[in-house]
C-alpha atoms as a PDB file:
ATOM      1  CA  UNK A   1      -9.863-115.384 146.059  1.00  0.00           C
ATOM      2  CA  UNK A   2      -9.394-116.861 142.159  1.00  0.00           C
ATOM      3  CA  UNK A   3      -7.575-113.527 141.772  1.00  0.00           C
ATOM      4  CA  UNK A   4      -4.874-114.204 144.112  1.00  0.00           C
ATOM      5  CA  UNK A   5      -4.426-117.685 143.150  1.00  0.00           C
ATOM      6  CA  UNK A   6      -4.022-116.530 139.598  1.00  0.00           C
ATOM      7  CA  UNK A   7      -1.601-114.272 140.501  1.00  0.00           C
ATOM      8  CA  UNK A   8       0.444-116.385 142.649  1.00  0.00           C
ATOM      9  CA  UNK A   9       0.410-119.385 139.145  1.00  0.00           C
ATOM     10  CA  UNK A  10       1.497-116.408 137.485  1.00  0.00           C
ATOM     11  CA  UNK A  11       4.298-115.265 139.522  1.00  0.00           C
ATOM     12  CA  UNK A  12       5.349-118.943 139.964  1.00  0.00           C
ATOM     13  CA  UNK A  13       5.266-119.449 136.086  1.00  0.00           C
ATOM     14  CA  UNK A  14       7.279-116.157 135.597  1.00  0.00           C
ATOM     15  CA  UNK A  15      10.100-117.096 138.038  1.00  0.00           C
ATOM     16  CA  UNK A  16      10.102-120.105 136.600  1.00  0.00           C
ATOM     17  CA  UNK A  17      10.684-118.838 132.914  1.00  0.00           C
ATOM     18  CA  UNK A  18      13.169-116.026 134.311  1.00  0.00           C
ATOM     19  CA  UNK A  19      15.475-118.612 135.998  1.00  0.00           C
ATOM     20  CA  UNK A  20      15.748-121.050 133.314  1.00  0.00           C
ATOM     21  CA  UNK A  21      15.901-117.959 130.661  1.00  0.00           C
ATOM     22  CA  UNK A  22      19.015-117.370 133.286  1.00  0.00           C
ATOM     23  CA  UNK A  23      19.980-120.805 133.175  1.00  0.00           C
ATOM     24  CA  UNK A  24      20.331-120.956 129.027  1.00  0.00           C
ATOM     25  CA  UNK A  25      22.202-117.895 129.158  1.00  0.00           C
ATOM     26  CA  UNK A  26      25.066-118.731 131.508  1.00  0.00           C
ATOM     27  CA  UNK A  27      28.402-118.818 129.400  1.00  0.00           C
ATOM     28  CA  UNK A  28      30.299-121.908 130.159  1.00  0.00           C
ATOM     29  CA  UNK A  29      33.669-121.315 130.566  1.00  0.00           C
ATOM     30  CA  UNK A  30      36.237-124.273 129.295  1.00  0.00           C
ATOM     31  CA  UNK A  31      39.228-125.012 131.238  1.00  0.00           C
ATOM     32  CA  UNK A  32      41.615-122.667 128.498  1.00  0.00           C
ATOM     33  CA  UNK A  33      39.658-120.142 129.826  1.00  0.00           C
ATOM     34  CA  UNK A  34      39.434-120.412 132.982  1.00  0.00           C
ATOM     35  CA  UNK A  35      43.358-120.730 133.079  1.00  0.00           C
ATOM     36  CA  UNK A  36      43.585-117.749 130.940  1.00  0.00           C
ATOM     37  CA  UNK A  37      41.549-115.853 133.181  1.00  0.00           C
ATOM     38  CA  UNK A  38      43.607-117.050 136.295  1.00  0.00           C
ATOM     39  CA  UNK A  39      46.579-115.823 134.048  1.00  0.00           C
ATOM     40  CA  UNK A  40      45.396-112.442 133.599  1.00  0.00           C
ATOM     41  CA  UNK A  41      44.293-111.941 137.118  1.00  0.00           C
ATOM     42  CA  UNK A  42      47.863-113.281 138.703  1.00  0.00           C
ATOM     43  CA  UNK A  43      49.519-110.264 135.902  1.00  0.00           C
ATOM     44  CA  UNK A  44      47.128-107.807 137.008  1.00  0.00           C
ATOM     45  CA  UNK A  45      47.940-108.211 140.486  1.00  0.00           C
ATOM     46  CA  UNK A  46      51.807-108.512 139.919  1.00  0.00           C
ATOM     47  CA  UNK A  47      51.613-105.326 137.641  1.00  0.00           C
ATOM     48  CA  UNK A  48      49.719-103.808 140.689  1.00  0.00           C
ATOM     49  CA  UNK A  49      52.161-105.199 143.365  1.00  0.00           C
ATOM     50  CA  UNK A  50      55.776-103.959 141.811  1.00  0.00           C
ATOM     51  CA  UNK A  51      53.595-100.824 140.958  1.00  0.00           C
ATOM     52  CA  UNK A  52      52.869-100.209 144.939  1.00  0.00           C
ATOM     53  CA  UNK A  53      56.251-101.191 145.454  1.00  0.00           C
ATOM     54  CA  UNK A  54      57.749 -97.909 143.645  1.00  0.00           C
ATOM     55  CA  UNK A  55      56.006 -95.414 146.189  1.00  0.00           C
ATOM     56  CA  UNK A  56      58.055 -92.579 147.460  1.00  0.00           C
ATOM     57  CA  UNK A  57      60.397 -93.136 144.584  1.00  0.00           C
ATOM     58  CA  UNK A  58      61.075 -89.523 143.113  1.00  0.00           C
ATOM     59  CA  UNK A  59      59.394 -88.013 140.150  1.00  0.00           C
ATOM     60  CA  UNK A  60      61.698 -87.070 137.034  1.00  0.00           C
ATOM     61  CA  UNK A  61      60.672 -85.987 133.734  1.00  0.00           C
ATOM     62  CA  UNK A  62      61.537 -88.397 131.203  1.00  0.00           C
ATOM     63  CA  UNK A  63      62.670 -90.955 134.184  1.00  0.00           C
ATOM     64  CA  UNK A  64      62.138 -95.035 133.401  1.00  0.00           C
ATOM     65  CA  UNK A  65      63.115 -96.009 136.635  1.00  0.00           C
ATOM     66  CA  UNK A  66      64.109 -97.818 138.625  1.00  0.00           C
ATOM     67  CA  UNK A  67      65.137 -95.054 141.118  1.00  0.00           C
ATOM     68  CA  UNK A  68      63.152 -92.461 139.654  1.00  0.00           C
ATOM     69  CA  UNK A  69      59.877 -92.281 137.184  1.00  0.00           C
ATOM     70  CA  UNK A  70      57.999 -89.875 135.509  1.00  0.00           C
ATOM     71  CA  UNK A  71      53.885 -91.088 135.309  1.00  0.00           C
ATOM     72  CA  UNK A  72      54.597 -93.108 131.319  1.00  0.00           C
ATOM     73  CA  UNK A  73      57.822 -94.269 132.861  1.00  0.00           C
ATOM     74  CA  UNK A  74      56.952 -95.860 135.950  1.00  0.00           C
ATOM     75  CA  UNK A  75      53.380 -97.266 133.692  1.00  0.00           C
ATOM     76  CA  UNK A  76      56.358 -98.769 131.191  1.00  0.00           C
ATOM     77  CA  UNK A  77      58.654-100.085 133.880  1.00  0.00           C
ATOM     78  CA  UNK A  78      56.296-102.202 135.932  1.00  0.00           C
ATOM     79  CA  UNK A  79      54.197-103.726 132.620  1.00  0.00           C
ATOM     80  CA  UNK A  80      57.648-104.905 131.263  1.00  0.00           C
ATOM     81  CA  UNK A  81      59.018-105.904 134.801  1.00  0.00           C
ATOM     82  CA  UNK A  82      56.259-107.412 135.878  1.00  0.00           C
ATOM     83  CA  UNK A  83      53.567-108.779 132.712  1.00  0.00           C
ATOM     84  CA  UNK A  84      56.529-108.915 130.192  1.00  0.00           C
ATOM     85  CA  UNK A  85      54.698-106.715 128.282  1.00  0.00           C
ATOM     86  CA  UNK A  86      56.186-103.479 126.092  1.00  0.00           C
ATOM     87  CA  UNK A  87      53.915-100.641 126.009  1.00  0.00           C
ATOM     88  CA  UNK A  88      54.025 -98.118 123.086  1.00  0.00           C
ATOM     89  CA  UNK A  89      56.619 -95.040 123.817  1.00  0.00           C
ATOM     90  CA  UNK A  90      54.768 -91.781 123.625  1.00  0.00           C
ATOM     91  CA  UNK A  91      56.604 -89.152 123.121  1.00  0.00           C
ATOM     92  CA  UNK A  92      54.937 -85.180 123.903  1.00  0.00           C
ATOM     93  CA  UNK A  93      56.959 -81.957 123.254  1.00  0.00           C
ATOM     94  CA  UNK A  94      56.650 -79.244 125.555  1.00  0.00           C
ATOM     95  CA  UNK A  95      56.555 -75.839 124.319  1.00  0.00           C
END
């Protein structure tokens, strides 16, 4: 019987060291980041939107867009459109 009440003070001081070990380590998050993070999030999901919006559109090598893309071109087209953001121009040679 000792046993088991040992046990059980033990597993009560352990989740009690765990969740305030938990506690300490919590980043807190300031309001510029929190509004940075809402920032990123409402790009991501415009980036992704204008992206879905581009389906069926036809594939051409070399294409930018807007009626046609090849896979860089339509990646360039909707990070400029959409984030305002240039991506670097890669260019491969085909042989």
């Amino acid at each position: 019987m000792e046993f088991k009440r040992s046990l059980v003070k033990l597993v009560a001081v352990l989740s009690l060291f765990f969740t305030g070990v938990s506690l300490i380590n919590v980043p807190n998050l300031n309001q510029s980041q929190t509004v940075q993070a809402a920032s990123k999030k409402g790009k991501r999901n415009a980036v992704a939107k204008l992206a879905k919006k581009q389906v069926g559109k036809p594939y051409v090598y070399g294409a930018t867009g807007p009626s046609a893309f090849d896979c860089s071109g339509l990646a360039q087209y909707v990070y400029k459109k959409a984030a305002n953001k240039t991506l670097p121009i890669e260019l491969h040679i085909v042989r």
